[in-house]
C-alpha atoms as a PDB file:
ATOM      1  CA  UNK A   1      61.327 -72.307   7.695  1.00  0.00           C
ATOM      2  CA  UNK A   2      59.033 -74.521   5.341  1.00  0.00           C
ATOM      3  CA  UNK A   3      56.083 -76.309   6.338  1.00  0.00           C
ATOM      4  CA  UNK A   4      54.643 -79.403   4.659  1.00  0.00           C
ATOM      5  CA  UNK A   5      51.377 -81.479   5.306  1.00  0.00           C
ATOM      6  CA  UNK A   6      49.991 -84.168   4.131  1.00  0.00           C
ATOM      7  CA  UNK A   7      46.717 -83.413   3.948  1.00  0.00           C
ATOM      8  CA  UNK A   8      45.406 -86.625   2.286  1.00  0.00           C
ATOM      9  CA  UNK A   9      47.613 -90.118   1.480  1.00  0.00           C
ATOM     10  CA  UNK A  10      45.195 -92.078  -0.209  1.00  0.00           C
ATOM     11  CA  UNK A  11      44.830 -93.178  -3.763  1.00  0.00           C
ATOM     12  CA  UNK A  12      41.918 -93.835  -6.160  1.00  0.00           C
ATOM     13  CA  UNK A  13      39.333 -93.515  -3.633  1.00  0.00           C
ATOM     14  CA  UNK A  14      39.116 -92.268  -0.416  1.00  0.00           C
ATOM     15  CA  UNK A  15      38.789 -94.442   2.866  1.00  0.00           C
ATOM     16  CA  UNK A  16      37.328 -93.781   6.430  1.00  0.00           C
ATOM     17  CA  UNK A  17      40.760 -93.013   7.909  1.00  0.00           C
ATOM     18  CA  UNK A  18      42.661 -91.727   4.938  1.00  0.00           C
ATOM     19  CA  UNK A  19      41.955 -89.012   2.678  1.00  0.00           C
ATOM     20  CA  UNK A  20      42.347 -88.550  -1.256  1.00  0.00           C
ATOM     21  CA  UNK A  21      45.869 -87.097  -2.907  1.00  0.00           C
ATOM     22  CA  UNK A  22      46.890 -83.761  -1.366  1.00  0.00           C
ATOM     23  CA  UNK A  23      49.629 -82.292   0.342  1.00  0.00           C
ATOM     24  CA  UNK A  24      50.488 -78.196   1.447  1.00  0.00           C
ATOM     25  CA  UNK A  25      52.836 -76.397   2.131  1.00  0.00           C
ATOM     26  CA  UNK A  26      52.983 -73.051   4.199  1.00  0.00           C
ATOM     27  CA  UNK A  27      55.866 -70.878   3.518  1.00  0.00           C
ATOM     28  CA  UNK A  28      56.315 -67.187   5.780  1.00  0.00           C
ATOM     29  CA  UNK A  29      52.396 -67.682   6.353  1.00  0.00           C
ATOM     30  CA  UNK A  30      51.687 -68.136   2.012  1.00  0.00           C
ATOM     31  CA  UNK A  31      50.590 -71.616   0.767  1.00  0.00           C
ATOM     32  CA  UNK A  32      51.297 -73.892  -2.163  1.00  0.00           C
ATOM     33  CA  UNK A  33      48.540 -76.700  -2.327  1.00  0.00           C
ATOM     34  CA  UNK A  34      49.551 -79.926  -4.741  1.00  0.00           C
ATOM     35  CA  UNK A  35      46.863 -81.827  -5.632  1.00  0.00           C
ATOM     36  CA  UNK A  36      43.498 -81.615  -4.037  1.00  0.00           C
ATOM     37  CA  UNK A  37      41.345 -85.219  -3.830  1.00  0.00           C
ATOM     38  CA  UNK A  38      38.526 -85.582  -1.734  1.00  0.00           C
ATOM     39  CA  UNK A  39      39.072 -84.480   2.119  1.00  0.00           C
ATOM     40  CA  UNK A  40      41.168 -81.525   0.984  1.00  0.00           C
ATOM     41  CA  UNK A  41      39.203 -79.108   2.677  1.00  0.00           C
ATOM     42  CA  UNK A  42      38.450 -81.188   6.000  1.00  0.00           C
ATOM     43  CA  UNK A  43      42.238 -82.126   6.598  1.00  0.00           C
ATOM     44  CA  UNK A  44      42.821 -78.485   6.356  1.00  0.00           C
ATOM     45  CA  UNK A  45      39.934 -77.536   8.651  1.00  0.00           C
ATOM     46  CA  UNK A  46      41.649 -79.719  11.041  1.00  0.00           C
ATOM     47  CA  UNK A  47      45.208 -78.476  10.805  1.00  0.00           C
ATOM     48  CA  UNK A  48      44.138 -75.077  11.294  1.00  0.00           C
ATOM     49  CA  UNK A  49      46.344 -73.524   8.675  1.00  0.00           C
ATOM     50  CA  UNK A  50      43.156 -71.609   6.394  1.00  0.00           C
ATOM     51  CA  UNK A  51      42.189 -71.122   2.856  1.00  0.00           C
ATOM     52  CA  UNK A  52      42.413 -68.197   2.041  1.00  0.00           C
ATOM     53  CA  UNK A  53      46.496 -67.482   1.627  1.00  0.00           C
ATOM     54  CA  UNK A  54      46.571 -70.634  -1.066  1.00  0.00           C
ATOM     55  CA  UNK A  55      48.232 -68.224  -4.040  1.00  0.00           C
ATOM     56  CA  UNK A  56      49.479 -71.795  -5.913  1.00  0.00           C
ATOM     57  CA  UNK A  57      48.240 -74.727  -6.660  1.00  0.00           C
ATOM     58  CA  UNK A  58      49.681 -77.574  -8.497  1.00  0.00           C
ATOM     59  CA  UNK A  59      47.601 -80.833 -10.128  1.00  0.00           C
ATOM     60  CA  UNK A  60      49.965 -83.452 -11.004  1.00  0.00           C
ATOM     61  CA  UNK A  61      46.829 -84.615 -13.191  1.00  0.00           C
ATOM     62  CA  UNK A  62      43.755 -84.705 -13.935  1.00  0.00           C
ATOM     63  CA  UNK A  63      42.367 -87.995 -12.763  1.00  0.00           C
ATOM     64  CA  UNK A  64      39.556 -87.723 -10.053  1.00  0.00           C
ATOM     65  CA  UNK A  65      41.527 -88.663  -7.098  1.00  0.00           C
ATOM     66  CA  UNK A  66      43.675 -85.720  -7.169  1.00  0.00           C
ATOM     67  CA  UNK A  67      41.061 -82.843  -8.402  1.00  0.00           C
ATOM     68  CA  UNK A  68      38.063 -83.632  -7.828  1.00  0.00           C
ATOM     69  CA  UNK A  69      37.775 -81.244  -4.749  1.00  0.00           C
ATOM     70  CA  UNK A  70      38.855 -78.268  -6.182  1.00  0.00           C
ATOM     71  CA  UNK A  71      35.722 -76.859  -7.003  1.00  0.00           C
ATOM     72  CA  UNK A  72      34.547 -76.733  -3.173  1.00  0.00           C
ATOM     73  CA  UNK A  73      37.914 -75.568  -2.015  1.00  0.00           C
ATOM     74  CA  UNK A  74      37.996 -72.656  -4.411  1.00  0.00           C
ATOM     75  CA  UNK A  75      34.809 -71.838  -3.628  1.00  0.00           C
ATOM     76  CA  UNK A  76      35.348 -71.830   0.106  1.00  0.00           C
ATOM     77  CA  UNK A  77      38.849 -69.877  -0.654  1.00  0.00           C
ATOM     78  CA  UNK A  78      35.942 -67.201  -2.562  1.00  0.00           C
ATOM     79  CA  UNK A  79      33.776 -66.912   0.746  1.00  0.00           C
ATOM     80  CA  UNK A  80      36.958 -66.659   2.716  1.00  0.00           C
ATOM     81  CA  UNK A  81      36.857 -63.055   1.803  1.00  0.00           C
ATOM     82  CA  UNK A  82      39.867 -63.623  -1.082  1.00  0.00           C
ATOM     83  CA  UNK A  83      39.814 -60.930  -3.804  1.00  0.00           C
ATOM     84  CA  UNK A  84      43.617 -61.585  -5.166  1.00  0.00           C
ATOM     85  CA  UNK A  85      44.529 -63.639  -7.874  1.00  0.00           C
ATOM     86  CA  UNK A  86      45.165 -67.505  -7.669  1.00  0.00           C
ATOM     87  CA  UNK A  87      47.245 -69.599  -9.807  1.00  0.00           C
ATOM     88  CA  UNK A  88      46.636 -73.300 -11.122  1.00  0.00           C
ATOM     89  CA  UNK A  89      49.316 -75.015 -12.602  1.00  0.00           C
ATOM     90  CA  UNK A  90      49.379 -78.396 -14.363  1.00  0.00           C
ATOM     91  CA  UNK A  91      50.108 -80.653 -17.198  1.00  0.00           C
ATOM     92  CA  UNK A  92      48.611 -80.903 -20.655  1.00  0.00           C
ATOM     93  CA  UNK A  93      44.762 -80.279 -20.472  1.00  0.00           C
ATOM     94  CA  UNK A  94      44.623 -78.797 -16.940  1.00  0.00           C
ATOM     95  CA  UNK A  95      42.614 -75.736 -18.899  1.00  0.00           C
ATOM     96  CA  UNK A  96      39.895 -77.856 -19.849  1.00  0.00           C
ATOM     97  CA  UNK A  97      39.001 -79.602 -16.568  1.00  0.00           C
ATOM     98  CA  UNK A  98      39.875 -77.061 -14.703  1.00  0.00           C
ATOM     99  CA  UNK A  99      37.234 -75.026 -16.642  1.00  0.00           C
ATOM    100  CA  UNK A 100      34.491 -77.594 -16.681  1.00  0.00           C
ATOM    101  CA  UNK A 101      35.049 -78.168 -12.714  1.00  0.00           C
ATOM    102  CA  UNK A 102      34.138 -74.408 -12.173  1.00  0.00           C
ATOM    103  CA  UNK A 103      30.545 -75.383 -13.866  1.00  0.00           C
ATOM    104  CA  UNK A 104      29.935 -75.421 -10.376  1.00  0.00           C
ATOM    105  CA  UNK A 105      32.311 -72.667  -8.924  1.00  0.00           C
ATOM    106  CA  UNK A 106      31.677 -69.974 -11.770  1.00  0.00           C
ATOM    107  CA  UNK A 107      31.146 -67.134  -9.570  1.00  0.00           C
ATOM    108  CA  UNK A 108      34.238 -66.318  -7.671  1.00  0.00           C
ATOM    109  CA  UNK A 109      35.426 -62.638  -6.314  1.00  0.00           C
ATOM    110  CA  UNK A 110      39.135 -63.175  -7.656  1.00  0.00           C
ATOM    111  CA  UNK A 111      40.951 -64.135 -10.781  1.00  0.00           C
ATOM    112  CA  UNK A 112      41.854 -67.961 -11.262  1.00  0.00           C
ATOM    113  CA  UNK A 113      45.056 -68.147 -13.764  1.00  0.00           C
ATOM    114  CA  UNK A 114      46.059 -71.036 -15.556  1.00  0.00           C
ATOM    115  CA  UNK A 115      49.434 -72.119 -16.494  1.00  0.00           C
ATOM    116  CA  UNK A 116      49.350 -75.344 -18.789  1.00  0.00           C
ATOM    117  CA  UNK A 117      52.343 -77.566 -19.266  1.00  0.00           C
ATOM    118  CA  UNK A 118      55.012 -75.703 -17.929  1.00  0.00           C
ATOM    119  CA  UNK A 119      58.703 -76.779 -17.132  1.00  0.00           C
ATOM    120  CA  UNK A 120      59.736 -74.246 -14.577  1.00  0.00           C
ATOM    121  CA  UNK A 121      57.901 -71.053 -12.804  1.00  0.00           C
ATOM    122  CA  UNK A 122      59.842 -68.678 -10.936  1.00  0.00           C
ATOM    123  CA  UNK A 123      57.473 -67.328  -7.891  1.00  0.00           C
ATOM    124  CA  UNK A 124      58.069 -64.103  -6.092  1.00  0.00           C
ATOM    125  CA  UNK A 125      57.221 -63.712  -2.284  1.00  0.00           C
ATOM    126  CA  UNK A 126      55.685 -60.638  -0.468  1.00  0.00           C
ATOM    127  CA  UNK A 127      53.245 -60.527   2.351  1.00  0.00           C
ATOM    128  CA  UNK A 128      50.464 -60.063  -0.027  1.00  0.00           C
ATOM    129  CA  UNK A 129      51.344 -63.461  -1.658  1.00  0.00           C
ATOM    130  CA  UNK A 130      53.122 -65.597  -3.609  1.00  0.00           C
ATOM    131  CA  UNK A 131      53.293 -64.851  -7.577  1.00  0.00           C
ATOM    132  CA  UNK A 132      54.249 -65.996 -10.873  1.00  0.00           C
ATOM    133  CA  UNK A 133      57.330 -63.994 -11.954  1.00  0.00           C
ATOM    134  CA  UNK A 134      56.603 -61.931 -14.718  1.00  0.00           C
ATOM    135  CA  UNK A 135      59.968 -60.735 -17.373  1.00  0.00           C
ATOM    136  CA  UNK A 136      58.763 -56.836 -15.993  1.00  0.00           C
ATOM    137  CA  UNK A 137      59.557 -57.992 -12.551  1.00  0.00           C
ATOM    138  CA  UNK A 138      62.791 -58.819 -12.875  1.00  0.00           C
ATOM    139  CA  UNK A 139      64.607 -56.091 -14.894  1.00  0.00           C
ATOM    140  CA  UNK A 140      65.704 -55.083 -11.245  1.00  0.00           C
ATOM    141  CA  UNK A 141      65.416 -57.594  -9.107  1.00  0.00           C
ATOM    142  CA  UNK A 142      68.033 -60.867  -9.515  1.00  0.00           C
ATOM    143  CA  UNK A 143      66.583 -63.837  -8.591  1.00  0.00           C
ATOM    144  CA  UNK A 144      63.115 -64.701  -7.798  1.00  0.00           C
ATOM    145  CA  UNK A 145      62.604 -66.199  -4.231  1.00  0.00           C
ATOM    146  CA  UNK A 146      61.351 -70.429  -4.924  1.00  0.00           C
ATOM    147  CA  UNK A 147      61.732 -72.155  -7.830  1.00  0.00           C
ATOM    148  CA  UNK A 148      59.298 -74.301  -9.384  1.00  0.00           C
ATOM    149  CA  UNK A 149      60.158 -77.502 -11.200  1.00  0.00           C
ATOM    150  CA  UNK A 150      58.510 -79.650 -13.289  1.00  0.00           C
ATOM    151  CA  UNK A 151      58.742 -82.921 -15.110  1.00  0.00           C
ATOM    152  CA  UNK A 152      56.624 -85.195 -17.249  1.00  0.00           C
ATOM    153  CA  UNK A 153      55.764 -88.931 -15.747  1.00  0.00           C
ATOM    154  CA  UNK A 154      54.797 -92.081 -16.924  1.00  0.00           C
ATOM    155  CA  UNK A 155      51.199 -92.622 -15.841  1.00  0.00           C
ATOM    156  CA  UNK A 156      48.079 -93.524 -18.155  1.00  0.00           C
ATOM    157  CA  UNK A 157      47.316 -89.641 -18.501  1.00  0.00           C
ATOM    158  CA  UNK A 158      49.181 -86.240 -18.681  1.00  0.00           C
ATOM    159  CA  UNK A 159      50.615 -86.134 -15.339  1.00  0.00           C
ATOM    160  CA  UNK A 160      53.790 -83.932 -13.806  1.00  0.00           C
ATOM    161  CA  UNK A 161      55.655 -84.180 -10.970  1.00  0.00           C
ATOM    162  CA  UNK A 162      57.179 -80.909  -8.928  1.00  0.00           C
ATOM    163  CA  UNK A 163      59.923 -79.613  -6.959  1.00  0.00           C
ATOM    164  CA  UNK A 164      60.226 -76.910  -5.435  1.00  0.00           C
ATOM    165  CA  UNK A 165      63.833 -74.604  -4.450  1.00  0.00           C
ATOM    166  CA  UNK A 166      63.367 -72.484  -1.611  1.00  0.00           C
ATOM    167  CA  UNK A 167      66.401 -70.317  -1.965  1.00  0.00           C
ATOM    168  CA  UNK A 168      68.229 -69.048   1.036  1.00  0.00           C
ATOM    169  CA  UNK A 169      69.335 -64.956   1.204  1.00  0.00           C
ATOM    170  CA  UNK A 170      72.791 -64.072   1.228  1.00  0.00           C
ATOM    171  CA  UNK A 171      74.248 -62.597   3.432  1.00  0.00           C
ATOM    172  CA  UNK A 172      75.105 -58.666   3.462  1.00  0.00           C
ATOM    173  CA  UNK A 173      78.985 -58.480   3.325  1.00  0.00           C
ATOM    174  CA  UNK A 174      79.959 -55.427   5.219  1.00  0.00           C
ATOM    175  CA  UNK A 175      83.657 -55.374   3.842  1.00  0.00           C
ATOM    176  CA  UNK A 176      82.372 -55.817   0.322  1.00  0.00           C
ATOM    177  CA  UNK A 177      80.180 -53.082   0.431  1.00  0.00           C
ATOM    178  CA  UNK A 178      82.908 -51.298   1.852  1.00  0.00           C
ATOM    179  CA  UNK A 179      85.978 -51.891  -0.681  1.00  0.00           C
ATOM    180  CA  UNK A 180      83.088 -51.136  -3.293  1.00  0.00           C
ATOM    181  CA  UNK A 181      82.430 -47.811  -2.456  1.00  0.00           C
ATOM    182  CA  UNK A 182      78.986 -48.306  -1.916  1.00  0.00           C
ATOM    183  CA  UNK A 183      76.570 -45.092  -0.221  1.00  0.00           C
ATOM    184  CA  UNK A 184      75.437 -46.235   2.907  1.00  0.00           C
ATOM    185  CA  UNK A 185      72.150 -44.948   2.005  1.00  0.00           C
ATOM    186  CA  UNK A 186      71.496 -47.365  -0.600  1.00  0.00           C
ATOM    187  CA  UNK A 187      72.407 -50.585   1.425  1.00  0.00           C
ATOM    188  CA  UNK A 188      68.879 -51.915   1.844  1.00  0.00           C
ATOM    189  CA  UNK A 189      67.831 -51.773  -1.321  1.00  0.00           C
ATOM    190  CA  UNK A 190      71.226 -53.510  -2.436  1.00  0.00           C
ATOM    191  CA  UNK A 191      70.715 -56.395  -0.382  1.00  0.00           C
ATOM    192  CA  UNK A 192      67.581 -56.922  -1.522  1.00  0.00           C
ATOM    193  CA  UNK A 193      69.023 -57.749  -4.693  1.00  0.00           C
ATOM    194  CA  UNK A 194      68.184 -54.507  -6.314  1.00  0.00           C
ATOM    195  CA  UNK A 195      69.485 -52.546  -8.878  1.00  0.00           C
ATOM    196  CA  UNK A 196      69.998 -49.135  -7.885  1.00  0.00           C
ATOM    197  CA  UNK A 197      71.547 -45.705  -9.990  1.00  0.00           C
ATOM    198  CA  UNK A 198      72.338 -43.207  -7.922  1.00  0.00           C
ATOM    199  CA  UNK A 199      74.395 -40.029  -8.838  1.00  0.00           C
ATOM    200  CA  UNK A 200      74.748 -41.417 -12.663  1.00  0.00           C
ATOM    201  CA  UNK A 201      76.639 -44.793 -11.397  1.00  0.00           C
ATOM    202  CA  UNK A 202      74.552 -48.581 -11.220  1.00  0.00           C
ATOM    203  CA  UNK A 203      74.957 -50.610  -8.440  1.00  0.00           C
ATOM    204  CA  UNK A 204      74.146 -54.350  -7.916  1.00  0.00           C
ATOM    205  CA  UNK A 205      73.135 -56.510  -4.859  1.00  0.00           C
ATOM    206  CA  UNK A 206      76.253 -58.535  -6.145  1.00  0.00           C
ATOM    207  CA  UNK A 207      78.079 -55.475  -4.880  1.00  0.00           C
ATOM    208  CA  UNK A 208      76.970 -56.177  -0.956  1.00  0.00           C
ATOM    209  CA  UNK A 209      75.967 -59.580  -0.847  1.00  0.00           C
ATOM    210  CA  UNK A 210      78.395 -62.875  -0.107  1.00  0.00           C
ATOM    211  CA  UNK A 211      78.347 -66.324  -1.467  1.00  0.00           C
ATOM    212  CA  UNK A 212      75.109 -67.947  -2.036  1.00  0.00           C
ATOM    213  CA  UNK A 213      74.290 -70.330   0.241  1.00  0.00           C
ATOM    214  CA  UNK A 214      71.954 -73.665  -0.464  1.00  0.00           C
ATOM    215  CA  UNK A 215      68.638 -73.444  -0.192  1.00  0.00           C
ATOM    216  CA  UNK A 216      65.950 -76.712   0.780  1.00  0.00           C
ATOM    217  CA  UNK A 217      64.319 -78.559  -1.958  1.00  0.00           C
ATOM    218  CA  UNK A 218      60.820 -80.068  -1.770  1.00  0.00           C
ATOM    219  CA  UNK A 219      60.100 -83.174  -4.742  1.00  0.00           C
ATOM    220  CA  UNK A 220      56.649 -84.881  -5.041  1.00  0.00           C
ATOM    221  CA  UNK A 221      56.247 -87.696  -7.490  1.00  0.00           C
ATOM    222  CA  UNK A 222      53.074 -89.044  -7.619  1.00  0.00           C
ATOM    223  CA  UNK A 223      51.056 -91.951  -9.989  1.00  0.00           C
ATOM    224  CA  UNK A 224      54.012 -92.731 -11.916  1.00  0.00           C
ATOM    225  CA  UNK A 225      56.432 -95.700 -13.010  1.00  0.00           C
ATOM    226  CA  UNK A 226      59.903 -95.030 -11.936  1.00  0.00           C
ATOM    227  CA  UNK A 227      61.651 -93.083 -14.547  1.00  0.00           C
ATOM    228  CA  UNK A 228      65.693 -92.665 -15.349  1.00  0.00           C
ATOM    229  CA  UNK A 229      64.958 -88.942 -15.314  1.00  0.00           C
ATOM    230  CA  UNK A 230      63.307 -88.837 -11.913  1.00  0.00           C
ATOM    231  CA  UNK A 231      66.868 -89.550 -10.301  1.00  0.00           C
ATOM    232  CA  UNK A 232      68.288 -85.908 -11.412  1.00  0.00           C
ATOM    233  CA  UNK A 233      64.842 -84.443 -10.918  1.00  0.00           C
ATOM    234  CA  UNK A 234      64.719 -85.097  -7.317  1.00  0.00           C
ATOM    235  CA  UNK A 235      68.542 -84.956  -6.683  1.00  0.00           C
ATOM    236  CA  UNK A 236      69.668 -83.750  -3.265  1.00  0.00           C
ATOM    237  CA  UNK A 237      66.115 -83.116  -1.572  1.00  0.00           C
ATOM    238  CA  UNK A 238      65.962 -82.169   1.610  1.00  0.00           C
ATOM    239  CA  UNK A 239      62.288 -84.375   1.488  1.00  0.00           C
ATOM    240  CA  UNK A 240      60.835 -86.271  -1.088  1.00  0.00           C
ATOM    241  CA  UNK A 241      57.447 -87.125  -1.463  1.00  0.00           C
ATOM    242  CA  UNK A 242      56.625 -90.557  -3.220  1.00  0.00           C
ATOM    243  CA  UNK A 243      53.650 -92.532  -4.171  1.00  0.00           C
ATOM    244  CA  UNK A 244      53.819 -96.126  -2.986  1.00  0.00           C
ATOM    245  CA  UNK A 245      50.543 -97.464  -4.618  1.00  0.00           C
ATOM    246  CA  UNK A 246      51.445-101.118  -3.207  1.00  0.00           C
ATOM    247  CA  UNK A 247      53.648-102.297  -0.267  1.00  0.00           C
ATOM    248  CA  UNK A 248      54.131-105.568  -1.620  1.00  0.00           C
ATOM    249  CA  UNK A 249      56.914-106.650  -4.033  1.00  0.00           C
ATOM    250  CA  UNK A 250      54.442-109.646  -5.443  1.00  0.00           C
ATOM    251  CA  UNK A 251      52.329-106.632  -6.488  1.00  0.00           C
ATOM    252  CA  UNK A 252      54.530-105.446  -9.002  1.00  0.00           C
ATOM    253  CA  UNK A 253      52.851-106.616 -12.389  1.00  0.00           C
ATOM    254  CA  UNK A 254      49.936-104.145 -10.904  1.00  0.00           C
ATOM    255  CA  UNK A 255      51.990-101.432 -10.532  1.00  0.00           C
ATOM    256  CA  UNK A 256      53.136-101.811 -13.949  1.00  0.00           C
ATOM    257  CA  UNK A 257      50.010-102.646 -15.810  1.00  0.00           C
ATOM    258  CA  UNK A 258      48.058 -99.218 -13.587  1.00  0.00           C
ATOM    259  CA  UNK A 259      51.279 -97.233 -13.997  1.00  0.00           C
ATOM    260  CA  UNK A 260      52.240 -96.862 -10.250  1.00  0.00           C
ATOM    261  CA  UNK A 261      55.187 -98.351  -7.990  1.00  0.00           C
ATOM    262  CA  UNK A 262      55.882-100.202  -5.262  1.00  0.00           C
ATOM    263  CA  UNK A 263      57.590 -99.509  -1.952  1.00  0.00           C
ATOM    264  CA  UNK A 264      61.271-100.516  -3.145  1.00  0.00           C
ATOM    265  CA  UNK A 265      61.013 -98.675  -6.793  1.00  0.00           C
ATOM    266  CA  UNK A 266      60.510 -95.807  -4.785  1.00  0.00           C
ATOM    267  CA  UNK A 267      62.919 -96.565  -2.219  1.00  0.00           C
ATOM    268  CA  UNK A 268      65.489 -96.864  -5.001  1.00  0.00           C
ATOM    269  CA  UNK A 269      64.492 -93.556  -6.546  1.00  0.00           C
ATOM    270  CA  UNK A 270      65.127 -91.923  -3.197  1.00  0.00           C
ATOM    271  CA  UNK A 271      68.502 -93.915  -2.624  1.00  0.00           C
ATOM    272  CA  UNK A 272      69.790 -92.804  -6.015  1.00  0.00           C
ATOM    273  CA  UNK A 273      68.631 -89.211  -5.941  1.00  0.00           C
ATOM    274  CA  UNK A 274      70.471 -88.783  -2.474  1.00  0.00           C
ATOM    275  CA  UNK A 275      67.150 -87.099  -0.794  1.00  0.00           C
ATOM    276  CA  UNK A 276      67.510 -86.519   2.724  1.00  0.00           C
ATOM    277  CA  UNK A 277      63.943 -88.204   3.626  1.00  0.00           C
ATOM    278  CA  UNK A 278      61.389 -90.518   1.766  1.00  0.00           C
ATOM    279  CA  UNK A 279      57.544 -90.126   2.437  1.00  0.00           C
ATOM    280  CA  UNK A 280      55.692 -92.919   1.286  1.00  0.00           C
ATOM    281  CA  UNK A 281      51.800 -91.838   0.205  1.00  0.00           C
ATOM    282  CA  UNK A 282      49.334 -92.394  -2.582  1.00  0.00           C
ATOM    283  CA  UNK A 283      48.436 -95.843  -0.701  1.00  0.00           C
ATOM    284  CA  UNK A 284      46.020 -98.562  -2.394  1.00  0.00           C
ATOM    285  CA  UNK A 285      42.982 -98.931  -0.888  1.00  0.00           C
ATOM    286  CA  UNK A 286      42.758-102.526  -0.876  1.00  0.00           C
ATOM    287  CA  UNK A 287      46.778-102.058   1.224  1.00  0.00           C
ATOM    288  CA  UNK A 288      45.179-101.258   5.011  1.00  0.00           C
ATOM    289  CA  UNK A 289      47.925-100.764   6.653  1.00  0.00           C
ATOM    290  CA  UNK A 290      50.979 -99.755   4.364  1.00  0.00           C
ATOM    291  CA  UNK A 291      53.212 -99.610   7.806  1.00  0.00           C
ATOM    292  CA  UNK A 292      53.276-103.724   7.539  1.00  0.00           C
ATOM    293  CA  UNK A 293      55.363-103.475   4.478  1.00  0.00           C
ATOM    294  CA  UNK A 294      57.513-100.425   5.263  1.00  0.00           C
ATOM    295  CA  UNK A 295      60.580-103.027   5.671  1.00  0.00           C
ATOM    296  CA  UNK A 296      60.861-102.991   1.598  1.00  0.00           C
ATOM    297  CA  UNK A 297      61.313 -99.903   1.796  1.00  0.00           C
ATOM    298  CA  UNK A 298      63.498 -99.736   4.643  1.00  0.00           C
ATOM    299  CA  UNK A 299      65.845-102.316   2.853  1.00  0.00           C
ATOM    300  CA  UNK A 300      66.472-100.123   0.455  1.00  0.00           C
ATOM    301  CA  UNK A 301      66.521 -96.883   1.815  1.00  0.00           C
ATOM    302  CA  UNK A 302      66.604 -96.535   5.756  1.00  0.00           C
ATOM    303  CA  UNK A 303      65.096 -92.979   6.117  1.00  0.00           C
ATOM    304  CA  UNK A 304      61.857 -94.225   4.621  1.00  0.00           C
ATOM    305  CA  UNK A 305      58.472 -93.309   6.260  1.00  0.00           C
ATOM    306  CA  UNK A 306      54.789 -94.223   6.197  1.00  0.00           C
ATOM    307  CA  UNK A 307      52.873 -91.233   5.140  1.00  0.00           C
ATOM    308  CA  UNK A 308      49.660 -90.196   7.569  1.00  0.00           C
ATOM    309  CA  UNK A 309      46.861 -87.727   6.880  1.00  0.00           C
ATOM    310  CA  UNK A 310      47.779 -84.612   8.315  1.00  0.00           C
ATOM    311  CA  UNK A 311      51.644 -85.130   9.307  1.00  0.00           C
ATOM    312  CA  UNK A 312      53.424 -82.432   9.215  1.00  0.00           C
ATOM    313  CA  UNK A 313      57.350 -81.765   8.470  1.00  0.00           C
ATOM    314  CA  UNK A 314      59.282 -79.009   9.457  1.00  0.00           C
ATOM    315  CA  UNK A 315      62.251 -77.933   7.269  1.00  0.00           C
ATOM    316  CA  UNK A 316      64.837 -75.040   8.358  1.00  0.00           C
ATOM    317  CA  UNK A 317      68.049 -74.120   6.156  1.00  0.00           C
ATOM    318  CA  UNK A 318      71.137 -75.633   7.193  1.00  0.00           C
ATOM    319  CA  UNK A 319      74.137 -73.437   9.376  1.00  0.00           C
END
């Protein structure tokens, strides 16, 4: 089961009744925070889901409205009593700001790594956190547990856009195990996709395990144009998270001139990438109330919905 919440839907600035860019999401009690604009910390003061298990967080870029409270957040995560290490990921330059940001956040009792630019991260899950995979990691273990994503978008700086693969377990095949000869002793280990020698022979999870079975997929696209290359990206999500700057189809020479879209670009997006659900966020501030225009959307693509500050979806694997 995969928790998401949209901790803040605004763009550019924030508004009485609607936070600045972020969204988190809370997976077997471990979080991954994208983005973090101003109102991070309240919206997540009000949810009630804490600080201090954030082990990942992603910044699509490094414009103000989506970074400019990470300073306060990681120092709250510091007085939260956190002493492991956290990662930041993000696109071309994240180092930099990231570093001039902790100007005022320099002292902090755990590690903050950096991962610039990247492609894809493979994260491993335990109940002391979520983790970059490292090669050493996985000379024994198969396959790391979520997937990471990531794709360059057309916006007026270095900005990315994620998705994230929760992969599903397979199940332990009893008969396989079985017809493989396999010690009973070292079925645990097996299934969890270990490589075992025992008595001089190597054995496999591939040995006890079944098919694999699909996982749920998480996209965010955020301050962008619409891009061919987005369709594949977000192919087949279970949710996909969109900005919708303006409602309006007559705004569309200002979402191409500031490098953003309108409801129906990314109502198409989500038609032809077969997602499951569209969330509309990243609103305008001069667009009050983006629910008026939600029909352009709608048109397009009929599971479309009007992001809120602090709605929360559920997401379970399928049977």
């Amino acid at each position: 089961m995969i928790d998401v919440c949209l901790l803040g839907c605004g763009g550019s600035m924030p508004m009485p009744e609607r936070n600045l860019s972020a969204t988190l999401i809370n997976y077997k009690g471990r979080k991954i925070l994208i983005d973090c604009g101003e109102g991070t910390q309240v919206s997540m003061k009000m949810v009630a889901w804490g600080v201090k298990s954030i082990d990942i967080i992603c910044i699509t870029h490094t414009h103000g409205d989506h970074i400019i409270g990470l300073p306060g957040l990681l120092s709250t995560i510091g007085n939260s009593g956190r002493t492991e290490p956290l990662t930041i990921i993000g696109p071309e330059g994240i180092t930099r700001v990231v570093n001039g940001l902790r100007v005022v956040a320099e002292y902090l009792p755990y590690e903050v790594n950096i991962i610039e630019a990247p492609s894809k991260v493979e994260l491993n899950v335990s109940k002391d956190g979520i983790h970059v995979a490292e090669n050493n990691e996985h000379r024994k273990i198969h396959s790391s547990e979520i997937i990471l994503n990531a794709i360059d978008v057309d916006h007026s700086s270095p900005c990315k856009g994620y998705s994230f693969y929760f992969k599903r377990e397979r199940k332990f095949n009893v008969e396989k195990a079985m017809a493989n000869n396999i010690p009973k002793n070292l079925w645990s280990k097996l299934q969890r996709q270990e490589e075992v020698t025992f008595e001089g022979k190597t054995y496999t999870g591939d040995m006890v395990l079944g098919d694999e079975r699909r996982g749920v997929k998480i996209s965010l696209i955020t301050d962008s144009r619409p891009m061919d290359s987005m369709v594949e990206f977000i192919a087949e999500s279970d949710l996909f998270i969109c900005e919708g700057t303006y409602g309006k189809d007559e705004d569309i020479d200002k979402a191409i001139k500031n490098k953003h879209m309108i409801f129906r670009e990314s109502a198409t997006l989500a038609k032809e990438g077969r997602v499951k659900e569209l969330i509309l966020t990243h609103f305008s501030p001069i667009m009050g109330e983006p629910a008026q225009f939600i029909d352009n959307a709608k048109e397009i693509f009929d599971n479309s919905v009007i992001g809120e500050d602090r709605m929360v979806r559920t997401l379970t694997y399928m049977d």
